[in-house]
PDB file of N, CA and C in Angstrom:
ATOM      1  N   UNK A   1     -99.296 159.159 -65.223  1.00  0.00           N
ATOM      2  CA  UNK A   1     -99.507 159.897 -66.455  1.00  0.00           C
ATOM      3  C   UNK A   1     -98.310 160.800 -66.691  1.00  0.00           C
ATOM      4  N   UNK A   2     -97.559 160.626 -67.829  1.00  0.00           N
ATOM      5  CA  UNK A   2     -96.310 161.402 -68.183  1.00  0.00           C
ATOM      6  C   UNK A   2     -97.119 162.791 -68.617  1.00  0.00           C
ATOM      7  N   UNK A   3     -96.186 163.933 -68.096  1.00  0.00           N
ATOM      8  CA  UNK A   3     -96.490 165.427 -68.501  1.00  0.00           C
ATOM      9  C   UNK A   3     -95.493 165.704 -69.950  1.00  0.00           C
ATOM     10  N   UNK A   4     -96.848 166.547 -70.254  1.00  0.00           N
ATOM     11  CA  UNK A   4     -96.271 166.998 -71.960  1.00  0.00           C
ATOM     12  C   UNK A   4     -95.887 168.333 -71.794  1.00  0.00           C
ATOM     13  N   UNK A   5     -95.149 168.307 -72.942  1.00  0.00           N
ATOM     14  CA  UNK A   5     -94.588 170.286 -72.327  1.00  0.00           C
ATOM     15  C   UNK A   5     -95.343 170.670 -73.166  1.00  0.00           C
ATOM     16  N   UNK A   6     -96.189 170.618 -74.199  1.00  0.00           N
ATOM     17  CA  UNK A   6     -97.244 170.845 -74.870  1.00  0.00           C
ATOM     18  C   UNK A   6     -98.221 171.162 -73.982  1.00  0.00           C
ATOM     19  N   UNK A   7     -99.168 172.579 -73.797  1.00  0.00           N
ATOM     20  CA  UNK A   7    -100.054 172.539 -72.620  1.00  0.00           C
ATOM     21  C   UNK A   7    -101.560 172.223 -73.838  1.00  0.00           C
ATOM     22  N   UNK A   8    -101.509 172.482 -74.883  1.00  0.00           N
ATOM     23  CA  UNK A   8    -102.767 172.241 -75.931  1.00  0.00           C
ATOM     24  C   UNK A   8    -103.084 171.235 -75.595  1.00  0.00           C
ATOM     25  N   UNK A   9    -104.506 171.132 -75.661  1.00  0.00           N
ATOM     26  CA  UNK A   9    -105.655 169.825 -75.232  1.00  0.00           C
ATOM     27  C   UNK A   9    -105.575 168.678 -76.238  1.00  0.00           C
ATOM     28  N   UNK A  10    -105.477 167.200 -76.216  1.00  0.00           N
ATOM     29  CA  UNK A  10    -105.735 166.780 -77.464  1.00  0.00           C
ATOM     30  C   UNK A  10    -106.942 166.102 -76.866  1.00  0.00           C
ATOM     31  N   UNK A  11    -107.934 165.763 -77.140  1.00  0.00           N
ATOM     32  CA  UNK A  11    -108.843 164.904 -76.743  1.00  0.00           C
ATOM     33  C   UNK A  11    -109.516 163.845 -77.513  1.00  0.00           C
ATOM     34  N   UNK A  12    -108.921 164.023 -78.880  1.00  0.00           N
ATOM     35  CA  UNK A  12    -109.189 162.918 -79.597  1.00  0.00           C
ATOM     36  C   UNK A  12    -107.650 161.810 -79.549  1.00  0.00           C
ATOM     37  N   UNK A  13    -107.034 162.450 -79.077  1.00  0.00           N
ATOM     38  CA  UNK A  13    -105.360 161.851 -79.078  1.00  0.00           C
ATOM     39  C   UNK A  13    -105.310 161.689 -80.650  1.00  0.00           C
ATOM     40  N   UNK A  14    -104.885 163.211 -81.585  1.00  0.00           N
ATOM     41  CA  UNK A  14    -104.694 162.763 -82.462  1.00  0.00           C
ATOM     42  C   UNK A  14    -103.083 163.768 -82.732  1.00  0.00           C
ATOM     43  N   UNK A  15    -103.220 164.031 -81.697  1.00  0.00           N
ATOM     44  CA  UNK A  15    -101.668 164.841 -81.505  1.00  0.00           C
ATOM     45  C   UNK A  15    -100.105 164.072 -81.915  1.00  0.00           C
ATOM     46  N   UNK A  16    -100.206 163.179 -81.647  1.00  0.00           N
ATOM     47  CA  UNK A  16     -99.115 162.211 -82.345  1.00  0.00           C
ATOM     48  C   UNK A  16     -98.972 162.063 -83.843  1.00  0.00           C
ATOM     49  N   UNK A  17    -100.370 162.295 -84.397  1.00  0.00           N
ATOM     50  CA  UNK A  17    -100.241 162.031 -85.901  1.00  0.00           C
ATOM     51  C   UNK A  17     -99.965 163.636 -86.907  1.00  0.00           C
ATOM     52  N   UNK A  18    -100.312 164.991 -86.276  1.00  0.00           N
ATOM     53  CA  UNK A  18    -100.027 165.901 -86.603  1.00  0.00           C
ATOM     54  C   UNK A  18     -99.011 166.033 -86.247  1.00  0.00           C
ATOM     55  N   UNK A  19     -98.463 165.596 -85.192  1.00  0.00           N
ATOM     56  CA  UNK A  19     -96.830 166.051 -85.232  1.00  0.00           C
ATOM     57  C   UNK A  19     -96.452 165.443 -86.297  1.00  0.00           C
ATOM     58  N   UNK A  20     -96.037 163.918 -86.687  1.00  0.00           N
ATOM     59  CA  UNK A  20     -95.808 163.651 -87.453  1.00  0.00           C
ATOM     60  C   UNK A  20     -96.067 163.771 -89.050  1.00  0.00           C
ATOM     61  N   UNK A  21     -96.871 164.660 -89.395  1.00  0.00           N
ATOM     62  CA  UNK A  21     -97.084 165.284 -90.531  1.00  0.00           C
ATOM     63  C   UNK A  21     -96.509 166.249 -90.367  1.00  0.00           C
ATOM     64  N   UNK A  22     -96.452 167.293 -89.566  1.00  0.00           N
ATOM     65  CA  UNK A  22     -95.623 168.617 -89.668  1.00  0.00           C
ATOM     66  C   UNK A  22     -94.030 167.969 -89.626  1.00  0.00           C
ATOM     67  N   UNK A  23     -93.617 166.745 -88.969  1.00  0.00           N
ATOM     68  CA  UNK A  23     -92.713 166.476 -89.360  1.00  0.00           C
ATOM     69  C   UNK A  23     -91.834 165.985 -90.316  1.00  0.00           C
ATOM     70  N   UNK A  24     -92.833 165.727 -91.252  1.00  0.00           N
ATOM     71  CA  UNK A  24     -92.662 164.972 -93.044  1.00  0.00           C
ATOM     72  C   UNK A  24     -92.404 166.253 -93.646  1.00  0.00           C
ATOM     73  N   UNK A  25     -93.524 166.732 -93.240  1.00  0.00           N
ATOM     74  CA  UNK A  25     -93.299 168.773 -93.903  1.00  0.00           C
ATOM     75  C   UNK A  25     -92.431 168.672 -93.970  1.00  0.00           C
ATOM     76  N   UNK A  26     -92.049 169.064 -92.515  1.00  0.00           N
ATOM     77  CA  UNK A  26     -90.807 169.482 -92.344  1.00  0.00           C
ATOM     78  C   UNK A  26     -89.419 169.234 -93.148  1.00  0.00           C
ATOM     79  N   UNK A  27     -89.367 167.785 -92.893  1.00  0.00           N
ATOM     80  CA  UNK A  27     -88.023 167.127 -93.518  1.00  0.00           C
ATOM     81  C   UNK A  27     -88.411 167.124 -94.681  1.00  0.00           C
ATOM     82  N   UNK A  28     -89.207 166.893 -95.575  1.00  0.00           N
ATOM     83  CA  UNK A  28     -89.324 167.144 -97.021  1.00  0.00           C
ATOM     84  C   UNK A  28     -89.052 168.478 -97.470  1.00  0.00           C
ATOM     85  N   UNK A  29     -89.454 169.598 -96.676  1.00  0.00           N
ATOM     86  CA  UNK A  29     -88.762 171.042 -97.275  1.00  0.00           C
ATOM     87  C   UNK A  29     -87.126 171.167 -97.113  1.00  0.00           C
ATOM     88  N   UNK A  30     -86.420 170.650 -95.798  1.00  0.00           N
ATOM     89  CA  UNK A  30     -85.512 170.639 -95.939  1.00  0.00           C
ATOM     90  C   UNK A  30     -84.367 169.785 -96.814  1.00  0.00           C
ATOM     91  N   UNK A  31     -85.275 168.698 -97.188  1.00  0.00           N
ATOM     92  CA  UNK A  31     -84.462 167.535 -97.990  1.00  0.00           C
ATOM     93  C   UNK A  31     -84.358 168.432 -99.243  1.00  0.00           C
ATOM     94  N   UNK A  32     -85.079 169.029 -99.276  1.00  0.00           N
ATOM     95  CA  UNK A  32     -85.298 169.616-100.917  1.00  0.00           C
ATOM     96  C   UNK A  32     -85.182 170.975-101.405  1.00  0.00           C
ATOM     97  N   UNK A  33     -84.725 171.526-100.075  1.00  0.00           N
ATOM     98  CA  UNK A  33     -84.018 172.970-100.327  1.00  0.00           C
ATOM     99  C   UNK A  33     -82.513 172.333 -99.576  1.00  0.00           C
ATOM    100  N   UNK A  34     -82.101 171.410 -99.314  1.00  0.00           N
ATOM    101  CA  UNK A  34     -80.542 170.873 -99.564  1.00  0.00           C
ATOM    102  C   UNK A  34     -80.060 170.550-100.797  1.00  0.00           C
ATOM    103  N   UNK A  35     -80.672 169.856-101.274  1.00  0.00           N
ATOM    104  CA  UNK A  35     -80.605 169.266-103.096  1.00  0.00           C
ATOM    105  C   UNK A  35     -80.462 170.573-103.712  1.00  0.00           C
ATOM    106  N   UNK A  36     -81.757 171.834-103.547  1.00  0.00           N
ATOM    107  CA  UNK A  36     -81.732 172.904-104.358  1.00  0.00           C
ATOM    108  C   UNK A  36     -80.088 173.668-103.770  1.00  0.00           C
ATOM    109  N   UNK A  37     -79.671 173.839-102.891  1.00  0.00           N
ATOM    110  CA  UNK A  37     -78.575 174.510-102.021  1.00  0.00           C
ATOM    111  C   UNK A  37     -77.319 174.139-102.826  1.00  0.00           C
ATOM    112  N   UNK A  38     -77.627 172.467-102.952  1.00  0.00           N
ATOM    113  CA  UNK A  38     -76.284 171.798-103.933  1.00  0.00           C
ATOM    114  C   UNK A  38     -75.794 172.199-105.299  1.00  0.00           C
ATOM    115  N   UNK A  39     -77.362 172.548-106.161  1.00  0.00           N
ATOM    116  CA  UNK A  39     -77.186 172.895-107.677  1.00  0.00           C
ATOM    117  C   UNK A  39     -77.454 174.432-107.919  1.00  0.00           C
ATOM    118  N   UNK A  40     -77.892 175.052-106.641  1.00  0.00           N
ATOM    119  CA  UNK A  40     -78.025 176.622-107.067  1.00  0.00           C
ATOM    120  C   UNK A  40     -78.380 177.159-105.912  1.00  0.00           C
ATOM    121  N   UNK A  41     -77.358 177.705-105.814  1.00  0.00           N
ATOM    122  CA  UNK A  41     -77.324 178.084-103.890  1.00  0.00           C
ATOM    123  C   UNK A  41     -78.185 179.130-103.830  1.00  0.00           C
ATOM    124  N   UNK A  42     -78.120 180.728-104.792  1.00  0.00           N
ATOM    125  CA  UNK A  42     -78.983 181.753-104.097  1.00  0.00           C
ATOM    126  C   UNK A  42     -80.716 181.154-104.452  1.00  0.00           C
ATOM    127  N   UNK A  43     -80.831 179.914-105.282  1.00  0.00           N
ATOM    128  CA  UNK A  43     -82.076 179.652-105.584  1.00  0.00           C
ATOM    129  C   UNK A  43     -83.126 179.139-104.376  1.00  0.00           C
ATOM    130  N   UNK A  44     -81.717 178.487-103.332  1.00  0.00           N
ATOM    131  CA  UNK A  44     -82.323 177.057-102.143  1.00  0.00           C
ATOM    132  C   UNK A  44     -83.224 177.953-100.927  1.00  0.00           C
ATOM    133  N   UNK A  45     -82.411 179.304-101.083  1.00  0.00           N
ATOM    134  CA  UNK A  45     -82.897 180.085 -99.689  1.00  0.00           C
ATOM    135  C   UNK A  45     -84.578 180.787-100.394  1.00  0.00           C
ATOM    136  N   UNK A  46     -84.900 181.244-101.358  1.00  0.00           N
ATOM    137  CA  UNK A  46     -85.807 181.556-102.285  1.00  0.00           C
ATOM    138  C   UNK A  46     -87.270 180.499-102.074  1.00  0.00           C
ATOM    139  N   UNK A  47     -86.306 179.197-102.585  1.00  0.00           N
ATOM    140  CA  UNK A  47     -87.420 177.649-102.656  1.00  0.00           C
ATOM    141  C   UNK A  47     -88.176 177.504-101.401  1.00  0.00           C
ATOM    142  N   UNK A  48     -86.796 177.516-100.247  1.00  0.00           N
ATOM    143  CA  UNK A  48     -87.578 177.451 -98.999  1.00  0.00           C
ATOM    144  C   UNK A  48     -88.858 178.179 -98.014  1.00  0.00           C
ATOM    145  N   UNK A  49     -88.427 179.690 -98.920  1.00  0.00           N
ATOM    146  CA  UNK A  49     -89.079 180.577 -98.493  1.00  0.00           C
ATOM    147  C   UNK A  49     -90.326 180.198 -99.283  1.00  0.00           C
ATOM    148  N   UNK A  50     -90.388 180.120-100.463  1.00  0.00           N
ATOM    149  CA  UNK A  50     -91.659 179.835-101.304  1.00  0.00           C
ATOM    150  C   UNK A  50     -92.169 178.562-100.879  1.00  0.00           C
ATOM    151  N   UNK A  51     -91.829 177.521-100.438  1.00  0.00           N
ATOM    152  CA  UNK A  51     -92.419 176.347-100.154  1.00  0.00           C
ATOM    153  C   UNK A  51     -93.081 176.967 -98.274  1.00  0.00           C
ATOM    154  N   UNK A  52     -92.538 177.171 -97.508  1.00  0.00           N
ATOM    155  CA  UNK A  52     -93.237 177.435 -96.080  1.00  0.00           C
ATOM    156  C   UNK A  52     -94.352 178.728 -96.475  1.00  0.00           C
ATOM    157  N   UNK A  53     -93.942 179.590 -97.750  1.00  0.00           N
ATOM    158  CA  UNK A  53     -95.686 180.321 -97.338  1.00  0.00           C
ATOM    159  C   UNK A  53     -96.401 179.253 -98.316  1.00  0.00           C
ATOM    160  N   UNK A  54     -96.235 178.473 -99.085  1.00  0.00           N
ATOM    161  CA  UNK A  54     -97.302 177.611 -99.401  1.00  0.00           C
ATOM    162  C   UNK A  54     -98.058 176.559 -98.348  1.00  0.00           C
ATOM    163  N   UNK A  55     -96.929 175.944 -97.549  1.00  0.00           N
ATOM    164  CA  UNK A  55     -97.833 175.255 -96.473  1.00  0.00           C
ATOM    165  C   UNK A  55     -98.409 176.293 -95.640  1.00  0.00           C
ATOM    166  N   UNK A  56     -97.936 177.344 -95.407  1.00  0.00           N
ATOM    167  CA  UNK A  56     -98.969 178.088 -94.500  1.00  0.00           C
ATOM    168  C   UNK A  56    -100.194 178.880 -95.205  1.00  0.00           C
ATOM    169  N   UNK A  57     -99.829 179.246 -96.107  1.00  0.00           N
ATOM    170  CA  UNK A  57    -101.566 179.409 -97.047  1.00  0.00           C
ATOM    171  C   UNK A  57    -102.656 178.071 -96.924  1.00  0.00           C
ATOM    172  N   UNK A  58    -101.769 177.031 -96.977  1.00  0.00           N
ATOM    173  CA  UNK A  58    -103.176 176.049 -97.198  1.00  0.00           C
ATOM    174  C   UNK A  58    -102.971 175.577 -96.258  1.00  0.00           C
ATOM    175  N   UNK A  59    -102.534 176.064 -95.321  1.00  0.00           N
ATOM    176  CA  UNK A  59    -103.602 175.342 -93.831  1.00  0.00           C
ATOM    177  C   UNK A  59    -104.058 176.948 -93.416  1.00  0.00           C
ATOM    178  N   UNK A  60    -103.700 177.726 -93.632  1.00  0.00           N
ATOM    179  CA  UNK A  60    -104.835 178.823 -93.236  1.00  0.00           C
ATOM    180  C   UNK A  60    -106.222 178.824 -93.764  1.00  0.00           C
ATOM    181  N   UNK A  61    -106.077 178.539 -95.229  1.00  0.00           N
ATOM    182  CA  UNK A  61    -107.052 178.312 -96.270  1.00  0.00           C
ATOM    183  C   UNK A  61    -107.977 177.481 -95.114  1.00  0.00           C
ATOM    184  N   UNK A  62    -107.240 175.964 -94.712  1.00  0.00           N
ATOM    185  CA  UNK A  62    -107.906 174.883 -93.803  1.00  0.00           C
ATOM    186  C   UNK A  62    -109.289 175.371 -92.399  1.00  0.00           C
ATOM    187  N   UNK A  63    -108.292 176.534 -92.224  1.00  0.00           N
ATOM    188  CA  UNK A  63    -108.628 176.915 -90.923  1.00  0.00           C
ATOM    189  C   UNK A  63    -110.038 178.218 -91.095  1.00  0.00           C
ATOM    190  N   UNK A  64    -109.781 178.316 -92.058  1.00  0.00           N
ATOM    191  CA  UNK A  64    -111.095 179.435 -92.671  1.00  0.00           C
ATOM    192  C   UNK A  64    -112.071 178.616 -92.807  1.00  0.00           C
ATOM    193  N   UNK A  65    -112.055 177.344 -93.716  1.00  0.00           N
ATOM    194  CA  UNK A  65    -112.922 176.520 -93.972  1.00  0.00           C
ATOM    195  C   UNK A  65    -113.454 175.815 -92.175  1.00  0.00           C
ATOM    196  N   UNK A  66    -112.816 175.835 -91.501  1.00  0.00           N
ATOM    197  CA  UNK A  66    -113.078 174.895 -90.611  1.00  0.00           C
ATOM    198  C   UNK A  66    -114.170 176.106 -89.716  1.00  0.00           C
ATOM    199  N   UNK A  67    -113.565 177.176 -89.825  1.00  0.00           N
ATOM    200  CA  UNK A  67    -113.842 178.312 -89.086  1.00  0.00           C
ATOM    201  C   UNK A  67    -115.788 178.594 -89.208  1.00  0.00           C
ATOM    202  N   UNK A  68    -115.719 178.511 -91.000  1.00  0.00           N
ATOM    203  CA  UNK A  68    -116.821 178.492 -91.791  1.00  0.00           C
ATOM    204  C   UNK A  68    -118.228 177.634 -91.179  1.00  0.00           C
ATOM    205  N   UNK A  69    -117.679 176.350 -91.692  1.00  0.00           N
ATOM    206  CA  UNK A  69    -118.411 175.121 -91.290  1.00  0.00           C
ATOM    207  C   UNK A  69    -119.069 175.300 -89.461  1.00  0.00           C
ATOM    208  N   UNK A  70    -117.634 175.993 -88.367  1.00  0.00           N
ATOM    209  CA  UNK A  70    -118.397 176.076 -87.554  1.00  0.00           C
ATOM    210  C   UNK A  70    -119.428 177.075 -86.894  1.00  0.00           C
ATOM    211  N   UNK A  71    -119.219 177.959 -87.650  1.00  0.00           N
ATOM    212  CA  UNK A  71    -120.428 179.583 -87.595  1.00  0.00           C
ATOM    213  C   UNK A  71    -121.658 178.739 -88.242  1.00  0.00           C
ATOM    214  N   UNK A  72    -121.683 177.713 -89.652  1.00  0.00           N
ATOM    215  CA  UNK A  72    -122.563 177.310 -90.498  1.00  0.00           C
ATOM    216  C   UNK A  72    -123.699 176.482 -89.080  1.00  0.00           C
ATOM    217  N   UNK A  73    -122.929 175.764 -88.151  1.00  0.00           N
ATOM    218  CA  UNK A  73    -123.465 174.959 -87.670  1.00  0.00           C
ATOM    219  C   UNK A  73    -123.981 175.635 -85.908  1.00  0.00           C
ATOM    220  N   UNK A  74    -123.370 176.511 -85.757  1.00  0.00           N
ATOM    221  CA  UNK A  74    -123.811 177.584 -85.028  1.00  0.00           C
ATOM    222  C   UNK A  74    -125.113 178.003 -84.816  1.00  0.00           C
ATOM    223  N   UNK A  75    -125.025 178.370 -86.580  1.00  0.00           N
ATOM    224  CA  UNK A  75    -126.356 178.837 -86.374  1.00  0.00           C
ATOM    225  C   UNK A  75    -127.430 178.124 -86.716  1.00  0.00           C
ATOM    226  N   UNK A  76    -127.379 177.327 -87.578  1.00  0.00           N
ATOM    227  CA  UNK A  76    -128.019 176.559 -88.129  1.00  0.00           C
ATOM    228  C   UNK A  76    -128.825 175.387 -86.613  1.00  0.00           C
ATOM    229  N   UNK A  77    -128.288 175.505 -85.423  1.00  0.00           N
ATOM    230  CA  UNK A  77    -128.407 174.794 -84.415  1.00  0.00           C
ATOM    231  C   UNK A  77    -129.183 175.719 -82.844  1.00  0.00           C
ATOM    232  N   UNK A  78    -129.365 176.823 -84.042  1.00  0.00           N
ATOM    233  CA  UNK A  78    -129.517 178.239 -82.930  1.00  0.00           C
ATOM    234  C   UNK A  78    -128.763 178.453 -81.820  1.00  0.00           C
ATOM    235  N   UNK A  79    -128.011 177.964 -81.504  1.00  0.00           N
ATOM    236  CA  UNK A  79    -127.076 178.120 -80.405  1.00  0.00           C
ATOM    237  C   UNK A  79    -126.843 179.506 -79.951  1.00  0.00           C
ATOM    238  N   UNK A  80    -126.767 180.406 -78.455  1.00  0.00           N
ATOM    239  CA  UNK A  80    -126.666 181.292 -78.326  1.00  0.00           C
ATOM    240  C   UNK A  80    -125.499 181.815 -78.100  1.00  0.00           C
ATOM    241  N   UNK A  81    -125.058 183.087 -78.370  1.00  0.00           N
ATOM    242  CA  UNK A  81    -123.646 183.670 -78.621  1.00  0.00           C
ATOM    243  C   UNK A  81    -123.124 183.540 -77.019  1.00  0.00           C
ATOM    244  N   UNK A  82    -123.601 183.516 -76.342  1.00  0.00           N
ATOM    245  CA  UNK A  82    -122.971 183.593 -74.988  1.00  0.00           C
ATOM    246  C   UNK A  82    -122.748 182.315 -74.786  1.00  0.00           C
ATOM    247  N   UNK A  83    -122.779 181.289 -75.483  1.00  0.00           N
ATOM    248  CA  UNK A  83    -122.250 180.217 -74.925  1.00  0.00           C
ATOM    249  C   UNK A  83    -120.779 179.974 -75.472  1.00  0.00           C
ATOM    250  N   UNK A  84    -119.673 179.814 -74.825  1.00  0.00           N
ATOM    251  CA  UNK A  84    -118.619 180.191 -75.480  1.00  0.00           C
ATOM    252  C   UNK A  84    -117.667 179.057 -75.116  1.00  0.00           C
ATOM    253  N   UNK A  85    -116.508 179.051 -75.721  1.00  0.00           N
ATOM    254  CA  UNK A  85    -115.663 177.756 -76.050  1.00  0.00           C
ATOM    255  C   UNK A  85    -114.393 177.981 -74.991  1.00  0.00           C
ATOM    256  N   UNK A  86    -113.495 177.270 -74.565  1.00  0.00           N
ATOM    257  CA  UNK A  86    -112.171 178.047 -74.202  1.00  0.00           C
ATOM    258  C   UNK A  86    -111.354 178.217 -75.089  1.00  0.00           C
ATOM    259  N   UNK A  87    -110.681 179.109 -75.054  1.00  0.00           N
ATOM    260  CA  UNK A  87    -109.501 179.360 -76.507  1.00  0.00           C
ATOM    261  C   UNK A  87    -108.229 178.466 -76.200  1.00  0.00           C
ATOM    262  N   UNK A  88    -108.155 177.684 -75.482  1.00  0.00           N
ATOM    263  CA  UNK A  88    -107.202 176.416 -75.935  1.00  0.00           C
ATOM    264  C   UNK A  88    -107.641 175.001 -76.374  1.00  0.00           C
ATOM    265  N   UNK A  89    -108.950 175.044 -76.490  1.00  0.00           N
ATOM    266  CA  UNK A  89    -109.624 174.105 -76.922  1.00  0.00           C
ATOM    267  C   UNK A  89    -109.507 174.781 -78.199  1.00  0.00           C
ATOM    268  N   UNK A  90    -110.247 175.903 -78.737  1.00  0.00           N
ATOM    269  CA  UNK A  90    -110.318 176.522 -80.012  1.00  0.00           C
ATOM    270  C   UNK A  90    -109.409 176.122 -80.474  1.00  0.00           C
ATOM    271  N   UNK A  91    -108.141 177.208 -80.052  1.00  0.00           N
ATOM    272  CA  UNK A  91    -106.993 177.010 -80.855  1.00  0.00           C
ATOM    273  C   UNK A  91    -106.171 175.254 -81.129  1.00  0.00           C
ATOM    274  N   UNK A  92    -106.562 174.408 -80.144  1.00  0.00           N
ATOM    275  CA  UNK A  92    -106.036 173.120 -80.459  1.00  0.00           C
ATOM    276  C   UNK A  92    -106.915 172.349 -81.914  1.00  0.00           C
ATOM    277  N   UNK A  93    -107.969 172.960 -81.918  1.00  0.00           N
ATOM    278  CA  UNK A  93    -108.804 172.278 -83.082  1.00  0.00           C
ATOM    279  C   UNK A  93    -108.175 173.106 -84.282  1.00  0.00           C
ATOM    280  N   UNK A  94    -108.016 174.027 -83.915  1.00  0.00           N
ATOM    281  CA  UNK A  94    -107.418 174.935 -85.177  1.00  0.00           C
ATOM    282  C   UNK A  94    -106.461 174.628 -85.607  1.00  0.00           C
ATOM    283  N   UNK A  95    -105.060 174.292 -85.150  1.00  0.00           N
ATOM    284  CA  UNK A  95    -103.637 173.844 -85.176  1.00  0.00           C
ATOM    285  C   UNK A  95    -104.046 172.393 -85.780  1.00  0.00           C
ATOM    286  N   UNK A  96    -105.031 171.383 -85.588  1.00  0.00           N
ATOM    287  CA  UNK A  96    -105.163 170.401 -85.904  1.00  0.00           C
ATOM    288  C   UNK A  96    -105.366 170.217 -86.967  1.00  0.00           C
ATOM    289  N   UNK A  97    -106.575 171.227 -87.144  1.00  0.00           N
ATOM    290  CA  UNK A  97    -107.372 170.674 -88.367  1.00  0.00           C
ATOM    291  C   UNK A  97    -106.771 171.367 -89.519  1.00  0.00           C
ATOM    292  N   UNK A  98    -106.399 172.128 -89.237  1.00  0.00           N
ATOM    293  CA  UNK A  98    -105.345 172.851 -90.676  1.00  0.00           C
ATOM    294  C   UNK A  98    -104.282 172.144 -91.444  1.00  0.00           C
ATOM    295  N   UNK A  99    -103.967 171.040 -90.601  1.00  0.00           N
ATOM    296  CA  UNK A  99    -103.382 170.297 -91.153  1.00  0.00           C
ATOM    297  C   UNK A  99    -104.080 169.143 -92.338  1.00  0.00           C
ATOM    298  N   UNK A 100    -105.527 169.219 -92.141  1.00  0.00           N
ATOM    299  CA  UNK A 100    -106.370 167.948 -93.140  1.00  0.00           C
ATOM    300  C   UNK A 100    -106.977 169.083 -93.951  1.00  0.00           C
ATOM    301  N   UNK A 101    -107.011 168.421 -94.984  1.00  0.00           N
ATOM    302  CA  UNK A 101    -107.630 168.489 -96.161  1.00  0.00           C
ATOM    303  C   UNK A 101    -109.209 168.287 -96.527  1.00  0.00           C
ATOM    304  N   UNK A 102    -109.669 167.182 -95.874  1.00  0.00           N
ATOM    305  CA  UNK A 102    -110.530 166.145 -95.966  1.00  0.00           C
ATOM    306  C   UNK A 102    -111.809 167.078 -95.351  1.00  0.00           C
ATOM    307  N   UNK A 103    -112.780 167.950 -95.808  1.00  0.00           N
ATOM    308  CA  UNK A 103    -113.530 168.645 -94.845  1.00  0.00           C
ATOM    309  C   UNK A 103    -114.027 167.711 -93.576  1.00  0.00           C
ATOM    310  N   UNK A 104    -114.412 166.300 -93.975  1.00  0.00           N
ATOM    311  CA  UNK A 104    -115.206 165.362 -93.235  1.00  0.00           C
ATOM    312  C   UNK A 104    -114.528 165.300 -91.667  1.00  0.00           C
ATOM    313  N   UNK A 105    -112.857 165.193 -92.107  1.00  0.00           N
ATOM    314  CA  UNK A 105    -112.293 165.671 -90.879  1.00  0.00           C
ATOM    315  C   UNK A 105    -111.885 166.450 -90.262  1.00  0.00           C
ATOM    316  N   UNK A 106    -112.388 167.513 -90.722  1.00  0.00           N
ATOM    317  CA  UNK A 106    -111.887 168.964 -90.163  1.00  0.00           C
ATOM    318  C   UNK A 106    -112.754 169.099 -89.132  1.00  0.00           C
TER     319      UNK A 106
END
């Protein structure tokens, strides 16, 4: 078994496919604050900045919703507060799911 320098859990193995979306992000903000850099330079540093708090609003947005759904089902399941999660499991579902849209898969 090859070691990841990533210590986050994936257990659905869906870690390959969020990288690769943060990596489309990625290169799509930069493809397109290069273009902006070419035709209006003090505009490109501005764009970039305005495009990364937009992806990070809507996957926070993601992560509220996901957050939501799981208090909804919490309780709705009576589950007792002392039963508790590890926070690298948490946080790996969190990092994940902020990335979808789709509630079904959040």
């Amino acid at each position: 078994m090859s070691e990841d320098k990533d210590p986050s859990l994936d257990i659905l193995g869906i870690k390959p496919i969020g990288e690769s979306i943060k990596t489309v992000t990625e290169g799509s903000g930069r493809g397109a604050a290069a273009f902006l850099s070419r035709i209006c330079l003090p505009a490109a540093k501005e764009f970039g900045l305005l495009l990364r708090d937009r992806v990070r609003n809507w996957r926070n947005t993601n992560v509220v919703t996901v957050a939501q759904e799981a208090k909804r089902i919490h309780e709705a399941n009576k589950i007792p507060d002392n039963y508790a999660a590890h926070p690298k499991l948490v946080s790996g579902i969190l990092e994940h799911s902020s990335w979808e849209d789709m509630e079904t898969l959040q």
